[in-house]
PDB file of N, CA and C in Angstrom:
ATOM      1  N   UNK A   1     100.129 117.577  95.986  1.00  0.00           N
ATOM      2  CA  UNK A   1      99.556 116.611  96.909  1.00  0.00           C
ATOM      3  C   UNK A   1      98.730 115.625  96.102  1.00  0.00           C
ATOM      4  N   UNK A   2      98.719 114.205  96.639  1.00  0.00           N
ATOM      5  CA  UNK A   2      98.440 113.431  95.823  1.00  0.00           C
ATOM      6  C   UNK A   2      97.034 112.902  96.319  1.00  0.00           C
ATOM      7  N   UNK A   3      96.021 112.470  95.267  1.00  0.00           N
ATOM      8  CA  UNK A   3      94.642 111.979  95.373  1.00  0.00           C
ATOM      9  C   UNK A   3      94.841 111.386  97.112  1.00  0.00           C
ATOM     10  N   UNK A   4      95.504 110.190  97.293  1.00  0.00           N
ATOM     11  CA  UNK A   4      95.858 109.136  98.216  1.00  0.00           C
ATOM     12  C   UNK A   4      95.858 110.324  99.817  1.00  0.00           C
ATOM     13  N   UNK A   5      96.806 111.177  99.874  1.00  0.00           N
ATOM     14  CA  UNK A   5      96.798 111.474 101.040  1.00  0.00           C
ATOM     15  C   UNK A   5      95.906 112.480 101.330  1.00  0.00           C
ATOM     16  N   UNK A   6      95.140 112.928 100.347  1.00  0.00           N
ATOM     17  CA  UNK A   6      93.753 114.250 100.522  1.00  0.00           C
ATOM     18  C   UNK A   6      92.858 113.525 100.802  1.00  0.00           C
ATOM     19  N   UNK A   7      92.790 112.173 100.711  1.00  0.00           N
ATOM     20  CA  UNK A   7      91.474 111.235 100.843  1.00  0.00           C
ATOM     21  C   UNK A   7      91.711 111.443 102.108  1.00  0.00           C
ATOM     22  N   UNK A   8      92.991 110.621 102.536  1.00  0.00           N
ATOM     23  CA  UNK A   8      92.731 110.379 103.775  1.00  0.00           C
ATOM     24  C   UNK A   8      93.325 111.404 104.563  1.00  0.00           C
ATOM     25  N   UNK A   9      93.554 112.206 104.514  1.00  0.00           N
ATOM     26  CA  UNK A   9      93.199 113.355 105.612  1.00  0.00           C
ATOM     27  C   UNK A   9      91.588 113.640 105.708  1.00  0.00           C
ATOM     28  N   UNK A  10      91.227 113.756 104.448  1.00  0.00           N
ATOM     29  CA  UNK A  10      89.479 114.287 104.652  1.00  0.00           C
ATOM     30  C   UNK A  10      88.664 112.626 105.740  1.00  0.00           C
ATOM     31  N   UNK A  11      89.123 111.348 105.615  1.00  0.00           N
ATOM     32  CA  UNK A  11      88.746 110.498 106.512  1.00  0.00           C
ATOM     33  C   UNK A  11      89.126 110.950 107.696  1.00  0.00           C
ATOM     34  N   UNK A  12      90.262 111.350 107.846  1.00  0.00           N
ATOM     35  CA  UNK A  12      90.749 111.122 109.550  1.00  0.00           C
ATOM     36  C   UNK A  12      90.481 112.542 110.296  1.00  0.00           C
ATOM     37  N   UNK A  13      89.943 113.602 109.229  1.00  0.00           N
ATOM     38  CA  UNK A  13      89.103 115.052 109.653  1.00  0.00           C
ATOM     39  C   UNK A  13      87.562 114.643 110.449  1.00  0.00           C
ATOM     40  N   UNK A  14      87.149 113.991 109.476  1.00  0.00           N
ATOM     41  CA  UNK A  14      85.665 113.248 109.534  1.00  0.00           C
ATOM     42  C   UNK A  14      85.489 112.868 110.526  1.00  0.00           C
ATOM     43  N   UNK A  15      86.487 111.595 110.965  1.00  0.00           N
ATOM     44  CA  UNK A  15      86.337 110.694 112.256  1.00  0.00           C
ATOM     45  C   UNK A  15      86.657 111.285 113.310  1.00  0.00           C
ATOM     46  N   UNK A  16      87.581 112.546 112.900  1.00  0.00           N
ATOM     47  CA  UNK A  16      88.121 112.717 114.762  1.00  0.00           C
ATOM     48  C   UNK A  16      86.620 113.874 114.982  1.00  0.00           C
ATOM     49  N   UNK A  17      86.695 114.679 114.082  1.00  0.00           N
ATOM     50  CA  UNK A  17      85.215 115.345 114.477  1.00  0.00           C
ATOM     51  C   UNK A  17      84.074 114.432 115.166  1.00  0.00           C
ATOM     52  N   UNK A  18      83.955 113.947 114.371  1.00  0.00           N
ATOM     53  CA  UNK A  18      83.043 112.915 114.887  1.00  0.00           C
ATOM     54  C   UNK A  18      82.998 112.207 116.523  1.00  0.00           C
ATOM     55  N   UNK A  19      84.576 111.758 116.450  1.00  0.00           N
ATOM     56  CA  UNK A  19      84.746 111.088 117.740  1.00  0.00           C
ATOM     57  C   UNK A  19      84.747 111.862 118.698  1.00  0.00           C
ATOM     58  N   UNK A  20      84.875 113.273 118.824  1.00  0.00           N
ATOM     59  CA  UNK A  20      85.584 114.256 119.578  1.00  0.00           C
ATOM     60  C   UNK A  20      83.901 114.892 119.898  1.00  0.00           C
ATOM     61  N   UNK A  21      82.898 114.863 118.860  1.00  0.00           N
ATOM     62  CA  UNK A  21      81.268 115.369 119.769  1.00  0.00           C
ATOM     63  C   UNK A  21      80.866 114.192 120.142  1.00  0.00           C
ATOM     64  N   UNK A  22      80.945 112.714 119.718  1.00  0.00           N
ATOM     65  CA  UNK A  22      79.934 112.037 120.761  1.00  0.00           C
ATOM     66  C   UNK A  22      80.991 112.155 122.035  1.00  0.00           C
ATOM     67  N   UNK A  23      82.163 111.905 122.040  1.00  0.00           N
ATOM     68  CA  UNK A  23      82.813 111.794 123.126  1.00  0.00           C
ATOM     69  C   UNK A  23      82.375 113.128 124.118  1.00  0.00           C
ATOM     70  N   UNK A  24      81.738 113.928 123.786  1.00  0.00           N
ATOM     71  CA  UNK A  24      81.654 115.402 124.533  1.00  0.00           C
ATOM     72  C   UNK A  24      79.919 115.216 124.697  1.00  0.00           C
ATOM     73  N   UNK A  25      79.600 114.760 124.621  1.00  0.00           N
ATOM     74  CA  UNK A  25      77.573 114.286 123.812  1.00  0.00           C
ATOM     75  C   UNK A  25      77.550 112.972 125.136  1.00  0.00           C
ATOM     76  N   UNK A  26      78.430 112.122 125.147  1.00  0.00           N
ATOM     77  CA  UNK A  26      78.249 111.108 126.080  1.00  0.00           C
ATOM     78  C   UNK A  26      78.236 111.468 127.534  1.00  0.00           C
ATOM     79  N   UNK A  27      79.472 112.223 127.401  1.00  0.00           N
ATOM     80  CA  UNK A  27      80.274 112.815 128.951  1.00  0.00           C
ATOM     81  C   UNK A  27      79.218 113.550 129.936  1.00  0.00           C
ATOM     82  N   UNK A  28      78.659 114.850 128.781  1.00  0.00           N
ATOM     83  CA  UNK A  28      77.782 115.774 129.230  1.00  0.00           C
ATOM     84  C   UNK A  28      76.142 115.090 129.394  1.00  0.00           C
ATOM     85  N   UNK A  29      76.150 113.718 128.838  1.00  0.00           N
ATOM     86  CA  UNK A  29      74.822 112.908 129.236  1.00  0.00           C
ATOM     87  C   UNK A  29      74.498 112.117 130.539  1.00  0.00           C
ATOM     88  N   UNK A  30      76.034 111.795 130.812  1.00  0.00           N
ATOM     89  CA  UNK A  30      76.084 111.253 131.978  1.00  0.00           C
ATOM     90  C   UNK A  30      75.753 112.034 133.186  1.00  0.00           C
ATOM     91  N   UNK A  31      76.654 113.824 132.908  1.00  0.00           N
ATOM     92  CA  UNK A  31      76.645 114.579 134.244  1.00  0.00           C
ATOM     93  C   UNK A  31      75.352 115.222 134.131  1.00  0.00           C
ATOM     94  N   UNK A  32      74.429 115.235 132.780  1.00  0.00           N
ATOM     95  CA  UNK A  32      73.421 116.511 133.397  1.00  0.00           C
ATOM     96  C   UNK A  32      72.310 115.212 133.020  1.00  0.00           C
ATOM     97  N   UNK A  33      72.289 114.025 132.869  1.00  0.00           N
ATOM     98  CA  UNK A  33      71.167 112.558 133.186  1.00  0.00           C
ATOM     99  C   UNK A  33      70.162 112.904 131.478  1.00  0.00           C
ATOM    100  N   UNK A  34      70.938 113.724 130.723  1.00  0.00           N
ATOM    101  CA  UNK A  34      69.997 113.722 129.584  1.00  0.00           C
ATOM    102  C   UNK A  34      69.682 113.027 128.445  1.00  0.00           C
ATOM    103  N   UNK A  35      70.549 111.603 128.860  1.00  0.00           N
ATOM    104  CA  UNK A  35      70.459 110.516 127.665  1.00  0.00           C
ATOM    105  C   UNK A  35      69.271 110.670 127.098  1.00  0.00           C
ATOM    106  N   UNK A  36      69.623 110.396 125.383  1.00  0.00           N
ATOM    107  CA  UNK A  36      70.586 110.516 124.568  1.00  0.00           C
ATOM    108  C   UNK A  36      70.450 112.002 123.551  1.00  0.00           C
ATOM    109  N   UNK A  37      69.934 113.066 124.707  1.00  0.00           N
ATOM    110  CA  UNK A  37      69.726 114.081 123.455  1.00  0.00           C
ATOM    111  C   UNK A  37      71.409 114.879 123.380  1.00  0.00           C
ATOM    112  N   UNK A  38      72.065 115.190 124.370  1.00  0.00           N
ATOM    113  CA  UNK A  38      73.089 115.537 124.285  1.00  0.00           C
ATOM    114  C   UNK A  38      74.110 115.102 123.122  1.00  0.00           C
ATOM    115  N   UNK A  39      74.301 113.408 123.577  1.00  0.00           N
ATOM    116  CA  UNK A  39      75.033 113.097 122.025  1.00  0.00           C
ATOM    117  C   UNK A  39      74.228 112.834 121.099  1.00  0.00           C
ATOM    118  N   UNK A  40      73.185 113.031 120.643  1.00  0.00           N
ATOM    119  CA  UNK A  40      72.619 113.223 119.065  1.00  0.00           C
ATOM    120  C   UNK A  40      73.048 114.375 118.391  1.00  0.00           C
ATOM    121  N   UNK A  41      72.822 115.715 119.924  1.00  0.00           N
ATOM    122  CA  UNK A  41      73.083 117.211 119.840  1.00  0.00           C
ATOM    123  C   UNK A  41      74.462 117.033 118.855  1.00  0.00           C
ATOM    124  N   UNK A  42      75.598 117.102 119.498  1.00  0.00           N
ATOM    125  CA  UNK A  42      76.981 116.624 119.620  1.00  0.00           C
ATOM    126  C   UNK A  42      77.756 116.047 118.606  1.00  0.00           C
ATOM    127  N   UNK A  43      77.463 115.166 118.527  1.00  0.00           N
ATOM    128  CA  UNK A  43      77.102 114.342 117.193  1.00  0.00           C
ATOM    129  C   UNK A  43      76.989 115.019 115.694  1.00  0.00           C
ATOM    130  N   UNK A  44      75.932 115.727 115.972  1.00  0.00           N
ATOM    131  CA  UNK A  44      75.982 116.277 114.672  1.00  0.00           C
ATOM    132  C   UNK A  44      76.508 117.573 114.608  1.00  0.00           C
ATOM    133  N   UNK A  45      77.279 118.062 115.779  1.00  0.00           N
ATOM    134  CA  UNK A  45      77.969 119.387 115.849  1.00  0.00           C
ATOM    135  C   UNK A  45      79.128 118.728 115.095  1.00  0.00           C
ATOM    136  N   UNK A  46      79.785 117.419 115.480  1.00  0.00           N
ATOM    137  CA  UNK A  46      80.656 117.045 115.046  1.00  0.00           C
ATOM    138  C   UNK A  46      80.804 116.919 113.404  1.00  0.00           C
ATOM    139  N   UNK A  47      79.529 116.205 112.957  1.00  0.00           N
ATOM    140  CA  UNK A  47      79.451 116.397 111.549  1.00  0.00           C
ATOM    141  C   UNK A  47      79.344 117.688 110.850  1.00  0.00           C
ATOM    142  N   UNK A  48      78.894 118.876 111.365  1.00  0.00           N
ATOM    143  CA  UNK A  48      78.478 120.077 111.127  1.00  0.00           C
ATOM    144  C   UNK A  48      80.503 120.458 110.906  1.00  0.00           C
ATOM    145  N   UNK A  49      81.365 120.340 112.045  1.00  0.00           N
ATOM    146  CA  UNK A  49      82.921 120.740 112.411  1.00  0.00           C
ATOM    147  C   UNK A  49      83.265 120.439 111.037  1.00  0.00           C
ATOM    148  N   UNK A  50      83.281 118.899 110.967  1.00  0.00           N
ATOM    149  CA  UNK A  50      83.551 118.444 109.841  1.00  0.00           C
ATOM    150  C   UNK A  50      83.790 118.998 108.528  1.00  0.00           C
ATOM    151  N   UNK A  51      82.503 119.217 108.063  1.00  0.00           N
ATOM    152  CA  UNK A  51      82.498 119.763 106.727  1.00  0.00           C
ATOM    153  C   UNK A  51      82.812 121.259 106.822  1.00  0.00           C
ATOM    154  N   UNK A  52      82.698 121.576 108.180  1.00  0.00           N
ATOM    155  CA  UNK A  52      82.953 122.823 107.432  1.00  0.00           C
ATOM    156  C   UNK A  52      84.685 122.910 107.663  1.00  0.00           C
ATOM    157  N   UNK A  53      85.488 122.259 108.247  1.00  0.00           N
ATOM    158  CA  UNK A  53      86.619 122.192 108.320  1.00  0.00           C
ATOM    159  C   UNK A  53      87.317 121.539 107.166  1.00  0.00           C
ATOM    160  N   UNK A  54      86.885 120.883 106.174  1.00  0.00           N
ATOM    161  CA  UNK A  54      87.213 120.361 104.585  1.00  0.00           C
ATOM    162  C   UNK A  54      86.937 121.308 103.826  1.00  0.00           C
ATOM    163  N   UNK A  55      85.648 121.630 103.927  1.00  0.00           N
ATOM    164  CA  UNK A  55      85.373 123.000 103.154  1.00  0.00           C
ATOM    165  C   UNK A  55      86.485 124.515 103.480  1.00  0.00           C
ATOM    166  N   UNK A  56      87.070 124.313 104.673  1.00  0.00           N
ATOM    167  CA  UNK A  56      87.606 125.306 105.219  1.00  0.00           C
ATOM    168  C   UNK A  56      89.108 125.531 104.672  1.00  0.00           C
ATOM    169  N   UNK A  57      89.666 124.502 104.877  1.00  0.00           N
ATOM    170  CA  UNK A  57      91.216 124.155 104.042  1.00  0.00           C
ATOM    171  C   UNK A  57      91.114 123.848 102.256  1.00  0.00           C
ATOM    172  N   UNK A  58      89.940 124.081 101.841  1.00  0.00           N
ATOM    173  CA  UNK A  58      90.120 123.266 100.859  1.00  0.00           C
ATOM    174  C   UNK A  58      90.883 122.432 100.128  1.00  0.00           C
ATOM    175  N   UNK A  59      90.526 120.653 101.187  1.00  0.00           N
ATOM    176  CA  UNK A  59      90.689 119.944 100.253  1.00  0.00           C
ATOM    177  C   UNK A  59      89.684 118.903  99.335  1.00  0.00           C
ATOM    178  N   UNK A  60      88.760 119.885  99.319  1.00  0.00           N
ATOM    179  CA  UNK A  60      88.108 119.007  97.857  1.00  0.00           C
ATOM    180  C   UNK A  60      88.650 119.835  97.053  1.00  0.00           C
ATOM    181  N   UNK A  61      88.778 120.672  96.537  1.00  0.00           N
ATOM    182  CA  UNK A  61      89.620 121.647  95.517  1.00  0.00           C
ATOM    183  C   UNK A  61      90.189 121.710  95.383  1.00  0.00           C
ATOM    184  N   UNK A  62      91.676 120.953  95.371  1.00  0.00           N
ATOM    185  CA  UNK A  62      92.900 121.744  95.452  1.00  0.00           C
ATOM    186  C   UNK A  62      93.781 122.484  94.298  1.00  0.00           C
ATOM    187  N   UNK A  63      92.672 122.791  93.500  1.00  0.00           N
ATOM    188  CA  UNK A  63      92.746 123.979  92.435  1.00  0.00           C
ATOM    189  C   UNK A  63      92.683 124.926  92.757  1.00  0.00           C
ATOM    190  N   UNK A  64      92.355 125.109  93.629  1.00  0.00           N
ATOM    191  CA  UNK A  64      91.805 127.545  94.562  1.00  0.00           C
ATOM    192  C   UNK A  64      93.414 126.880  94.699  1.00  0.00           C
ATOM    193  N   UNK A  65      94.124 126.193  95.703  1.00  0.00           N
ATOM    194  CA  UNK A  65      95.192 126.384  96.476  1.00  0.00           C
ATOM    195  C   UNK A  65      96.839 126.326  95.714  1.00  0.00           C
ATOM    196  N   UNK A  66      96.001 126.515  93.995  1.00  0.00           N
ATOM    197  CA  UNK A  66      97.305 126.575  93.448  1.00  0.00           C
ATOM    198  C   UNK A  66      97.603 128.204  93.132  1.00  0.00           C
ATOM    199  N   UNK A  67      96.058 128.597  92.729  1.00  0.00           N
ATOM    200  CA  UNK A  67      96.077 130.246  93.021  1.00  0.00           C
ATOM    201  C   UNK A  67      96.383 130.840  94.315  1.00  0.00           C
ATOM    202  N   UNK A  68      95.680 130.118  95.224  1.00  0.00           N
ATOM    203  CA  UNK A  68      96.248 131.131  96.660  1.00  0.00           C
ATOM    204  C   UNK A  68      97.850 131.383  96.738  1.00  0.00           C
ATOM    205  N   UNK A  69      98.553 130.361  96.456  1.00  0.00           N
ATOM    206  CA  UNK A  69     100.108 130.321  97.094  1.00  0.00           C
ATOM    207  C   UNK A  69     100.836 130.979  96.212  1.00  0.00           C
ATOM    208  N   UNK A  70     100.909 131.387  94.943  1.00  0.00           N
ATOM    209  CA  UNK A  70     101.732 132.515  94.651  1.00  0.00           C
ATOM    210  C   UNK A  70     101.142 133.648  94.301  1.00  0.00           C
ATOM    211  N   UNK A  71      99.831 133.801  94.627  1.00  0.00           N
ATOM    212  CA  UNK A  71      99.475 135.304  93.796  1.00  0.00           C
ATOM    213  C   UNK A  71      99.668 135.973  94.801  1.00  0.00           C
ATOM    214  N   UNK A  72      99.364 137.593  94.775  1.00  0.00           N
ATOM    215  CA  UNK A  72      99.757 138.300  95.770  1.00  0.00           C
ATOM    216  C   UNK A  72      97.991 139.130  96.342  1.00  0.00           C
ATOM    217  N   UNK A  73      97.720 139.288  96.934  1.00  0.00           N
ATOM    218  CA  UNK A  73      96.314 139.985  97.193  1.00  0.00           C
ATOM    219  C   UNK A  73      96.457 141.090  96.491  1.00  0.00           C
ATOM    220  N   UNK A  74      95.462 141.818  95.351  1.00  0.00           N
ATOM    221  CA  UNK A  74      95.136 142.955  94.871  1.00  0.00           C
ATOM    222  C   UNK A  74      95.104 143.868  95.843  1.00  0.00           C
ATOM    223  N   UNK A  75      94.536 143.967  96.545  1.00  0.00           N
ATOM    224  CA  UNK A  75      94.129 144.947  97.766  1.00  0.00           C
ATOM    225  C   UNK A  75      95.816 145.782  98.768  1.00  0.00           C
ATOM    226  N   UNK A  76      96.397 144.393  98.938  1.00  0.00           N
ATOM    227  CA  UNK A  76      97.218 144.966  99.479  1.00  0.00           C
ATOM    228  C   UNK A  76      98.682 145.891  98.318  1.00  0.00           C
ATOM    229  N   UNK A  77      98.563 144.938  97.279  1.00  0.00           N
ATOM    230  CA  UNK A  77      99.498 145.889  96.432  1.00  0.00           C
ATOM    231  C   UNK A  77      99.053 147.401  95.872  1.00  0.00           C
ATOM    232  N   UNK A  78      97.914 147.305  96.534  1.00  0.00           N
ATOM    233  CA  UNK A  78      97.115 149.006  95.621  1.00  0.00           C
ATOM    234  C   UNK A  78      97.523 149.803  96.734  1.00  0.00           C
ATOM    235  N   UNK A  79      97.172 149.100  98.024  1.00  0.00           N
ATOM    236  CA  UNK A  79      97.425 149.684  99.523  1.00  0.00           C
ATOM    237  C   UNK A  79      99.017 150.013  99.796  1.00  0.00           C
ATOM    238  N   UNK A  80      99.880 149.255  99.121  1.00  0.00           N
ATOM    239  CA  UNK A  80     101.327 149.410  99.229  1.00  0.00           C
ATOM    240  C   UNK A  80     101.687 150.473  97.637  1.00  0.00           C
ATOM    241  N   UNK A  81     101.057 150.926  96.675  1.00  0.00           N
ATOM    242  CA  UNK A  81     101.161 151.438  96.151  1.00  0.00           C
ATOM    243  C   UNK A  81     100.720 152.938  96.144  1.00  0.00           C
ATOM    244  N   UNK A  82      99.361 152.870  97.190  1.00  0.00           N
ATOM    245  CA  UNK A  82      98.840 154.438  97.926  1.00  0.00           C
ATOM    246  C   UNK A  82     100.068 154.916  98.902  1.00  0.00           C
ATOM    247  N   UNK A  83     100.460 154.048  99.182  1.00  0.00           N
ATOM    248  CA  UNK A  83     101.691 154.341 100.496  1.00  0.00           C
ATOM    249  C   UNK A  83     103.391 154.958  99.791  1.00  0.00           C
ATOM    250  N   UNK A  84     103.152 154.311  98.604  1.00  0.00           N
ATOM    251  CA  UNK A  84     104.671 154.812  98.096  1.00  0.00           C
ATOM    252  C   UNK A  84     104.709 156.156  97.540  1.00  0.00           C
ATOM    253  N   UNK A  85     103.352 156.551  96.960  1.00  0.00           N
ATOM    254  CA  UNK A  85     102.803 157.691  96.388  1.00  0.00           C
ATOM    255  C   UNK A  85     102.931 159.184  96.919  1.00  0.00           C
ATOM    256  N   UNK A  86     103.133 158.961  98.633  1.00  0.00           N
ATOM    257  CA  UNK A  86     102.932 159.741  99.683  1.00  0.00           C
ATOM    258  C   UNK A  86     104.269 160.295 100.265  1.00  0.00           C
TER     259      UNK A  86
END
């Protein structure tokens, strides 16, 4: 995967988080009259989604994700190796 499209996935992660708590921050200000603490709330739930959803896939790294995809988990080959034993 190339620099170009990790950027912009991590932009269009950012923005929809973003757009998706004030849009939920506005809605819920209108029905319960609590302008504007709801979408400040909201808002930064969205930024909070955010990072941790970049952090979550890692794509600032995409060095872990050359190890994840072919190694095999330790754990389970010891676990499939207690099992053949038996």
């Amino acid at each position: 995967m190339g620099a170009v499209p990790a950027l912009t996935h991590v932009g269009i992660t950012i923005a929809a988080c973003i757009v998706v708590g004030v849009f939920i921050g506005r809605l819920l200000d209108r029905i319960l009259g609590t302008s504007p603490w709801l979408l400040i709330i909201f808002s930064l739930l969205g930024i909070a989604s955010a990072l941790r959803t970049i952090l979550k896939t890692r794509i600032v790294n995409p060095a872990e994700q050359k190890n994840d995809s072919g190694d095999t988990d330790s754990s389970q080959s010891t676990d499939n190796q207690r099992n053949e034993g038996e």
